[in-house]
PDB file of N, CA and C in Angstrom:
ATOM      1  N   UNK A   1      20.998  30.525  16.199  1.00  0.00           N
ATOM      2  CA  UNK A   1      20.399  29.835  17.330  1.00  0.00           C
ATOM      3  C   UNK A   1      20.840  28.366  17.299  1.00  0.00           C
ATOM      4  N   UNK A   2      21.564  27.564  18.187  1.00  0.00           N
ATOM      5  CA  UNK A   2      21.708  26.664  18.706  1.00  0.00           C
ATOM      6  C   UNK A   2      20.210  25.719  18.652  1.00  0.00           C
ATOM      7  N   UNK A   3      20.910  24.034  18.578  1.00  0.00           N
ATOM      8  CA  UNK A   3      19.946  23.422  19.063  1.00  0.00           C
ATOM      9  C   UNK A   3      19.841  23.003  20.374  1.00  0.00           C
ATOM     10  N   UNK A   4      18.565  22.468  20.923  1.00  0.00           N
ATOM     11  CA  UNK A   4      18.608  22.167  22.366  1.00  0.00           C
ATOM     12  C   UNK A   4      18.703  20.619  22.337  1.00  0.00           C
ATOM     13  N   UNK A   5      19.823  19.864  23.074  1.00  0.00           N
ATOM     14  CA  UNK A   5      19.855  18.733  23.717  1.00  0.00           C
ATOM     15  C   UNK A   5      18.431  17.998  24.336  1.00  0.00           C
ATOM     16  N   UNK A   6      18.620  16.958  24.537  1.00  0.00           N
ATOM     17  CA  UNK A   6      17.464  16.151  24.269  1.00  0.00           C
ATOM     18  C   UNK A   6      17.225  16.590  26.167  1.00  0.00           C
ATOM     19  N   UNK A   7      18.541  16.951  26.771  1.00  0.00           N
ATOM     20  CA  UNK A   7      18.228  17.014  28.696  1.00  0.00           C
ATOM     21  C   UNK A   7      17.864  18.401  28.621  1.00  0.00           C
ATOM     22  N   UNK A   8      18.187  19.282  27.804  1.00  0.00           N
ATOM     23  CA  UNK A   8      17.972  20.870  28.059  1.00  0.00           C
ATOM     24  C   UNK A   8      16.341  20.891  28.062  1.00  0.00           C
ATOM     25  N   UNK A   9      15.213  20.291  27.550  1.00  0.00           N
ATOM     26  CA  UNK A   9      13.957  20.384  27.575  1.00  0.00           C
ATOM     27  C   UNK A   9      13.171  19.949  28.624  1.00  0.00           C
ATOM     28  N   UNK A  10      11.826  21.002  29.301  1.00  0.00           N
ATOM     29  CA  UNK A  10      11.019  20.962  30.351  1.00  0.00           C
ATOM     30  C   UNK A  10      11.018  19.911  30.163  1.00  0.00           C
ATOM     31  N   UNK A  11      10.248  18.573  31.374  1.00  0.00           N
ATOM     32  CA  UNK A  11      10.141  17.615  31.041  1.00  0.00           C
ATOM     33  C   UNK A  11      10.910  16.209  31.123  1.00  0.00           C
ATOM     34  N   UNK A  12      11.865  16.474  30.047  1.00  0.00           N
ATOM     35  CA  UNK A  12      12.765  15.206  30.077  1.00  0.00           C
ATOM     36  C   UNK A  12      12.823  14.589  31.303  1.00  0.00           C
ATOM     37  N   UNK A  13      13.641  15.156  32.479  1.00  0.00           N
ATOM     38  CA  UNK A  13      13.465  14.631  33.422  1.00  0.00           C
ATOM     39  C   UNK A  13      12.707  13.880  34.213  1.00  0.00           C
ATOM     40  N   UNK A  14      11.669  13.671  33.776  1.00  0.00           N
ATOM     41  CA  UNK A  14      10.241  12.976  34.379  1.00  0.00           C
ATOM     42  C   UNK A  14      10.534  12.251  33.615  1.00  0.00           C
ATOM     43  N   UNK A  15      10.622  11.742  32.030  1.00  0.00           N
ATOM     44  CA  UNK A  15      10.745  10.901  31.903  1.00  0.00           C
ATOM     45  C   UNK A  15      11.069   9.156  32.290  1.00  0.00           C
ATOM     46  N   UNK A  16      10.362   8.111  32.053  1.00  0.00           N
ATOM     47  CA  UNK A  16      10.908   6.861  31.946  1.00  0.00           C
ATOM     48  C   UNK A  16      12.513   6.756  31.273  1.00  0.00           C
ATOM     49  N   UNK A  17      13.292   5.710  31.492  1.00  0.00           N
ATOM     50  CA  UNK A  17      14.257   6.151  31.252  1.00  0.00           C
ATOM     51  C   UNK A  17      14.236   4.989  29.521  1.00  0.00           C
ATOM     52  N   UNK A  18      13.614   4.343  29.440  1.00  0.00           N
ATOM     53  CA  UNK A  18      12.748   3.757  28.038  1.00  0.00           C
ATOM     54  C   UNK A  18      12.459   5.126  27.364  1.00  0.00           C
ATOM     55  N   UNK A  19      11.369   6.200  27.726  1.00  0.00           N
ATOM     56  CA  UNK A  19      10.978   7.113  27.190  1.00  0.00           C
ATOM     57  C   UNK A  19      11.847   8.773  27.035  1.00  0.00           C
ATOM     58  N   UNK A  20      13.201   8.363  27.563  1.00  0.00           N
ATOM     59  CA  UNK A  20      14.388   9.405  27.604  1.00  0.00           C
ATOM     60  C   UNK A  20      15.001   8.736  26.217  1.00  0.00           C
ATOM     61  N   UNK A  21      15.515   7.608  26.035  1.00  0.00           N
ATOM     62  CA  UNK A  21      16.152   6.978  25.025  1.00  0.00           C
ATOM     63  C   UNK A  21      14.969   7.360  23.482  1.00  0.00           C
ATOM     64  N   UNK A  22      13.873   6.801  23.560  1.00  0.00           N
ATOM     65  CA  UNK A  22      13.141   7.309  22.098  1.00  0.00           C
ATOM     66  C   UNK A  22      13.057   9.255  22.055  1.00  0.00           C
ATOM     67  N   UNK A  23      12.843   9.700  23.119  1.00  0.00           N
ATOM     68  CA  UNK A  23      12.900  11.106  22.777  1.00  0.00           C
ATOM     69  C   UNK A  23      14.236  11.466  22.253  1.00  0.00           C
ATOM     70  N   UNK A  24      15.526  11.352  22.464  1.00  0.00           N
ATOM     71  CA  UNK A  24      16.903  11.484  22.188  1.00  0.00           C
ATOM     72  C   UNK A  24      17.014  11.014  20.678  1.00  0.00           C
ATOM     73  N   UNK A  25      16.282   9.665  20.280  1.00  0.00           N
ATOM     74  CA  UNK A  25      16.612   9.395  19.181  1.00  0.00           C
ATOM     75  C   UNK A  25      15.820   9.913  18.614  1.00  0.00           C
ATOM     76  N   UNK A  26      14.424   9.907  18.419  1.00  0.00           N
ATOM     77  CA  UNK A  26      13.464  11.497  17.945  1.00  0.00           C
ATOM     78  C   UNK A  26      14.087  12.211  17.696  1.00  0.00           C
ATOM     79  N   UNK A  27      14.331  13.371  18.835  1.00  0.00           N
ATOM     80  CA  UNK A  27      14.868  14.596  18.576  1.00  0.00           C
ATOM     81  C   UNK A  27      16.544  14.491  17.404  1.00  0.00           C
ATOM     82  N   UNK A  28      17.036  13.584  17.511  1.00  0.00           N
ATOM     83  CA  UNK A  28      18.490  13.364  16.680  1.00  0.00           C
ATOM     84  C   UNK A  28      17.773  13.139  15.048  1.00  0.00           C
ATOM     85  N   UNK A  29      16.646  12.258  14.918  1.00  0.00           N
ATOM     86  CA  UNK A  29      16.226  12.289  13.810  1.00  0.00           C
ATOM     87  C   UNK A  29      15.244  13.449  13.041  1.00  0.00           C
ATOM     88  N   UNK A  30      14.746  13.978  14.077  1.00  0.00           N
ATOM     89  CA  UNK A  30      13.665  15.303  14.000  1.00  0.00           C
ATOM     90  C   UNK A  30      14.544  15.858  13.466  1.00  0.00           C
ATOM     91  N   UNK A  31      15.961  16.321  13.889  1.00  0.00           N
ATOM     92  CA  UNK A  31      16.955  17.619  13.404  1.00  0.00           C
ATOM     93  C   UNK A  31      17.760  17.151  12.284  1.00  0.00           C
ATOM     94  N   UNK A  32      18.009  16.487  11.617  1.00  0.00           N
ATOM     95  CA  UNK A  32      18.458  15.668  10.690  1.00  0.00           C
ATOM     96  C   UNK A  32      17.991  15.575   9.447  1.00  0.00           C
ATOM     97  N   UNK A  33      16.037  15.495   9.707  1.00  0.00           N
ATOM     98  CA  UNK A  33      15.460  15.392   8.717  1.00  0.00           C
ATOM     99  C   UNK A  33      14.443  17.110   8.365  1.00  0.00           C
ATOM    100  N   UNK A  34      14.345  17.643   9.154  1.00  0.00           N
ATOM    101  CA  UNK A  34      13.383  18.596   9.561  1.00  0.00           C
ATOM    102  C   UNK A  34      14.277  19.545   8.377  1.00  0.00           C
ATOM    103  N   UNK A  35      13.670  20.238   7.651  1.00  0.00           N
ATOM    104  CA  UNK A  35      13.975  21.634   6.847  1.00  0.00           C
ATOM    105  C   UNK A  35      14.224  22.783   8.204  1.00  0.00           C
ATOM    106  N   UNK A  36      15.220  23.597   8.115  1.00  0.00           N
ATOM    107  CA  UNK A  36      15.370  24.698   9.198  1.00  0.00           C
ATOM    108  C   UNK A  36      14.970  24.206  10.462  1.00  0.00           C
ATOM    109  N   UNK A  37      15.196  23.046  11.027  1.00  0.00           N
ATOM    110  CA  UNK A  37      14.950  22.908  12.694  1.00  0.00           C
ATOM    111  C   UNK A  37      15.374  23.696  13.973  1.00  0.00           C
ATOM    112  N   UNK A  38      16.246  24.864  13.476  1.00  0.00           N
ATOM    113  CA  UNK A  38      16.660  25.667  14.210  1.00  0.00           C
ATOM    114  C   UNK A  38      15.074  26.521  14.322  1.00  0.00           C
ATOM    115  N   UNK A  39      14.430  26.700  13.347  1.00  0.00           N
ATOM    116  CA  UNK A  39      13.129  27.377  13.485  1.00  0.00           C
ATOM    117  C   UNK A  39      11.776  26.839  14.346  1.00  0.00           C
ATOM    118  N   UNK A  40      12.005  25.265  14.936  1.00  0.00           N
ATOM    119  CA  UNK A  40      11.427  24.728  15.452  1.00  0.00           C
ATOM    120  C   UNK A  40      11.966  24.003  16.836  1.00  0.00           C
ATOM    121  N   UNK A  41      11.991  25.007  18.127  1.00  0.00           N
ATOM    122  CA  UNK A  41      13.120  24.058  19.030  1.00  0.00           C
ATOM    123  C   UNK A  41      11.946  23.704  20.025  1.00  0.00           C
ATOM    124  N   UNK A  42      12.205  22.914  20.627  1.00  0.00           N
ATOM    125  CA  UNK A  42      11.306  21.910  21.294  1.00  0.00           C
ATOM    126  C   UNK A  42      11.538  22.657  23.048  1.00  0.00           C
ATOM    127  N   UNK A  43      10.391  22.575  23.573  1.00  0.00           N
ATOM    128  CA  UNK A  43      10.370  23.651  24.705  1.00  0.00           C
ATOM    129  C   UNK A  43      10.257  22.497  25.901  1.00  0.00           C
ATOM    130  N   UNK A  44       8.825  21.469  25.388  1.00  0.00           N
ATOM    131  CA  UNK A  44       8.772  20.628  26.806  1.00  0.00           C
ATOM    132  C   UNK A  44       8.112  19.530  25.891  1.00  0.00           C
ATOM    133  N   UNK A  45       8.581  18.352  26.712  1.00  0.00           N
ATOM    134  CA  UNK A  45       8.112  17.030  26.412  1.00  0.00           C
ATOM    135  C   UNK A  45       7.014  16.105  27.958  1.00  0.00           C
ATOM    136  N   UNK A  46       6.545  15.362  27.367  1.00  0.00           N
ATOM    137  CA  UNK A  46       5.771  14.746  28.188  1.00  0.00           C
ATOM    138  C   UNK A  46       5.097  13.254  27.959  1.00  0.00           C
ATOM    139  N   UNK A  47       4.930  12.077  28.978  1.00  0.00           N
ATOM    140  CA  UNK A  47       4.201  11.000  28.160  1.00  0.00           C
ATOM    141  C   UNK A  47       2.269  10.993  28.460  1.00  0.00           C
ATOM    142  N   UNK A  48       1.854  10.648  27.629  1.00  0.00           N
ATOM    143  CA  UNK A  48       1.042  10.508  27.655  1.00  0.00           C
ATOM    144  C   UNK A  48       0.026   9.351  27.128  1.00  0.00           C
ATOM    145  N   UNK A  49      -0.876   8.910  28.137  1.00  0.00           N
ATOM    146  CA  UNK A  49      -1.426   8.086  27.893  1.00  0.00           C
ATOM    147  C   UNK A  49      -2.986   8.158  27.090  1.00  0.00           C
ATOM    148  N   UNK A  50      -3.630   7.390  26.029  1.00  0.00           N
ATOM    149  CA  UNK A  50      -4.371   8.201  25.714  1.00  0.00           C
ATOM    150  C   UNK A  50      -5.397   6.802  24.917  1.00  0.00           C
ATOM    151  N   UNK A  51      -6.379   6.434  25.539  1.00  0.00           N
ATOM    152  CA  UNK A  51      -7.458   5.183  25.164  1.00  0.00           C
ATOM    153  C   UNK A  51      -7.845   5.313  23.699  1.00  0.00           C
ATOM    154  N   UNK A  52      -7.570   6.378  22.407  1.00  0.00           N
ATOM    155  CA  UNK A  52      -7.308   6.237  21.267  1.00  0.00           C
ATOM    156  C   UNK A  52      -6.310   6.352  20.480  1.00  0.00           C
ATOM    157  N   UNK A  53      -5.694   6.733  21.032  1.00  0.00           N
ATOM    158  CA  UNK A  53      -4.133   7.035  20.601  1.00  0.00           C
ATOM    159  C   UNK A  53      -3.022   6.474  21.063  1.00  0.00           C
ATOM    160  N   UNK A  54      -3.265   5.328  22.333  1.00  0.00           N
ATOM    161  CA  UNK A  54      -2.654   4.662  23.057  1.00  0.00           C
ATOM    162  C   UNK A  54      -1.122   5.834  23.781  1.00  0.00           C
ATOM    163  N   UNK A  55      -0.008   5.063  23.919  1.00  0.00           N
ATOM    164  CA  UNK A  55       0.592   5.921  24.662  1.00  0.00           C
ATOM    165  C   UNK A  55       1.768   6.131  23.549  1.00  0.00           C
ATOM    166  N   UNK A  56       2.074   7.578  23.695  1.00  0.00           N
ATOM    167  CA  UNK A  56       3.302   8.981  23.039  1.00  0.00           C
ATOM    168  C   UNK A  56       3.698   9.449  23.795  1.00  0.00           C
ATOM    169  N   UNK A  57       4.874  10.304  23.565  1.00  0.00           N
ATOM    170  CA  UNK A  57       5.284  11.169  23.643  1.00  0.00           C
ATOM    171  C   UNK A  57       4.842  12.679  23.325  1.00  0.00           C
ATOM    172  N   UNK A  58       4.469  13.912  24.066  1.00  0.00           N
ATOM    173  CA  UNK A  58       3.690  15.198  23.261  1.00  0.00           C
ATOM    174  C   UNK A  58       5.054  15.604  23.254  1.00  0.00           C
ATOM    175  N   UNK A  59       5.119  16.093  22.159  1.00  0.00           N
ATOM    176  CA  UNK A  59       6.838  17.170  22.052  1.00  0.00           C
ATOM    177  C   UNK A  59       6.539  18.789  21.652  1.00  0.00           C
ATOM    178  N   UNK A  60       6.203  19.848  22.697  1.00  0.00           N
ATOM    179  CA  UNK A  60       5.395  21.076  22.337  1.00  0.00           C
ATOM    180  C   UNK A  60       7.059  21.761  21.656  1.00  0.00           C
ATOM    181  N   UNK A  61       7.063  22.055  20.660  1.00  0.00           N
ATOM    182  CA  UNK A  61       8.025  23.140  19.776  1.00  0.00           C
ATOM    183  C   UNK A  61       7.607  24.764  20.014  1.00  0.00           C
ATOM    184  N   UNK A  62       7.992  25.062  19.735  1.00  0.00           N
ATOM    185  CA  UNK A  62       7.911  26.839  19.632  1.00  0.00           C
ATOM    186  C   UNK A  62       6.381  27.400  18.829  1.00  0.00           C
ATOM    187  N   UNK A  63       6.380  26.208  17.652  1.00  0.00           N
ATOM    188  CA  UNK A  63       5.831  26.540  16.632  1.00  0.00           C
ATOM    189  C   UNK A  63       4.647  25.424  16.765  1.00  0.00           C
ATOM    190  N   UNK A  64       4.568  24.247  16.954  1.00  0.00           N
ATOM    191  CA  UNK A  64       3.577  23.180  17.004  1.00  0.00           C
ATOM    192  C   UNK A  64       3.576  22.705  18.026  1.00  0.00           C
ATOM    193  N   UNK A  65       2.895  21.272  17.655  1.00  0.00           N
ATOM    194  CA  UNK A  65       3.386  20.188  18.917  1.00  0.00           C
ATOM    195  C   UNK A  65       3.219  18.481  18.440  1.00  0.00           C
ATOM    196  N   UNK A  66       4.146  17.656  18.156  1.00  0.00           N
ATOM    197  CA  UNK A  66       3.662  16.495  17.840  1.00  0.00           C
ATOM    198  C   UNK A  66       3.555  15.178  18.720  1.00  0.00           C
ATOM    199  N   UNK A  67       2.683  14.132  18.171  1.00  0.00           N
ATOM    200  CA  UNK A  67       2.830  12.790  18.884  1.00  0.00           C
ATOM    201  C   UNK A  67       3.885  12.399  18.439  1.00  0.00           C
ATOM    202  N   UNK A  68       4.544  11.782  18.937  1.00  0.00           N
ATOM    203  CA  UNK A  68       5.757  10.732  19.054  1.00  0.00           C
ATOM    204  C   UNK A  68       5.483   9.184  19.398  1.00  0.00           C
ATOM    205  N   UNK A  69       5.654   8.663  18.405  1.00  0.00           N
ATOM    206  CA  UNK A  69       5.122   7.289  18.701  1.00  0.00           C
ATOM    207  C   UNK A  69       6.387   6.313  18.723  1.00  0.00           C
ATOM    208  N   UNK A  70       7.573   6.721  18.405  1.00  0.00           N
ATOM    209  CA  UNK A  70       8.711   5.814  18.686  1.00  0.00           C
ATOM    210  C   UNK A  70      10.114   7.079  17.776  1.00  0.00           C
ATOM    211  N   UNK A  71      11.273   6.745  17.390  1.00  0.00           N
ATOM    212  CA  UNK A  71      12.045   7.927  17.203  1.00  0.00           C
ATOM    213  C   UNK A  71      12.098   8.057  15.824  1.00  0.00           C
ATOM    214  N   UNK A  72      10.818   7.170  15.089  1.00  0.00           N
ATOM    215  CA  UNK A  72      11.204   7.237  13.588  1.00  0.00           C
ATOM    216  C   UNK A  72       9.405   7.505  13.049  1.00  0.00           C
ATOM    217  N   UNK A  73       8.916   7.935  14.474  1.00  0.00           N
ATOM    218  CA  UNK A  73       7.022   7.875  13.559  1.00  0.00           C
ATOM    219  C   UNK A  73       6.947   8.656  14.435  1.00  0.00           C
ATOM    220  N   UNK A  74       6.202   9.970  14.090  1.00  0.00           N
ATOM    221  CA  UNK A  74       5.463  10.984  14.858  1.00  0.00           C
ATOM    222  C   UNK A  74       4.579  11.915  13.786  1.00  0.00           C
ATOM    223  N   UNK A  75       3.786  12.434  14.130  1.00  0.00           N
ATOM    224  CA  UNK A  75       2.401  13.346  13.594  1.00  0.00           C
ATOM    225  C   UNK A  75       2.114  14.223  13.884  1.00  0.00           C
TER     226      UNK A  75
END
């Protein structure tokens, strides 16, 4: 299985184009560092704003889903 490009995912497109650039570098560092990331491919992204969590990125995977808080911190 192939990985998916940072444009192949629901989503992206809505993106800010600020919030296209940190998802790209995310996802380049997500697959880089991630054990088997082929086992985890990212389906749809989205921003979100959030009065405790201030504003992320949600990145839903196959398998999870994390915050994204810039392309080198997510949870």
């Amino acid at each position: 299985m192939s990985l998916k490009r940072a444009e192949e995912v629901k989503g992206y497109d809505k993106l800010s184009d600020t919030s296209k650039a940190i998802f790209k570098k995310f996802l380049g560092n997500f697959y880089k560092r991630w054990e088997y990331p082929e086992k985890h491919i990212p389906e749809k992204v989205k921003l979100v704003k959030d009065k405790a969590d201030g504003e992320y990125l949600r990145v839903d995977f196959t398998t999870m889903w994390l915050h994204v808080k810039n392309s080198t911190t997510w949870y």
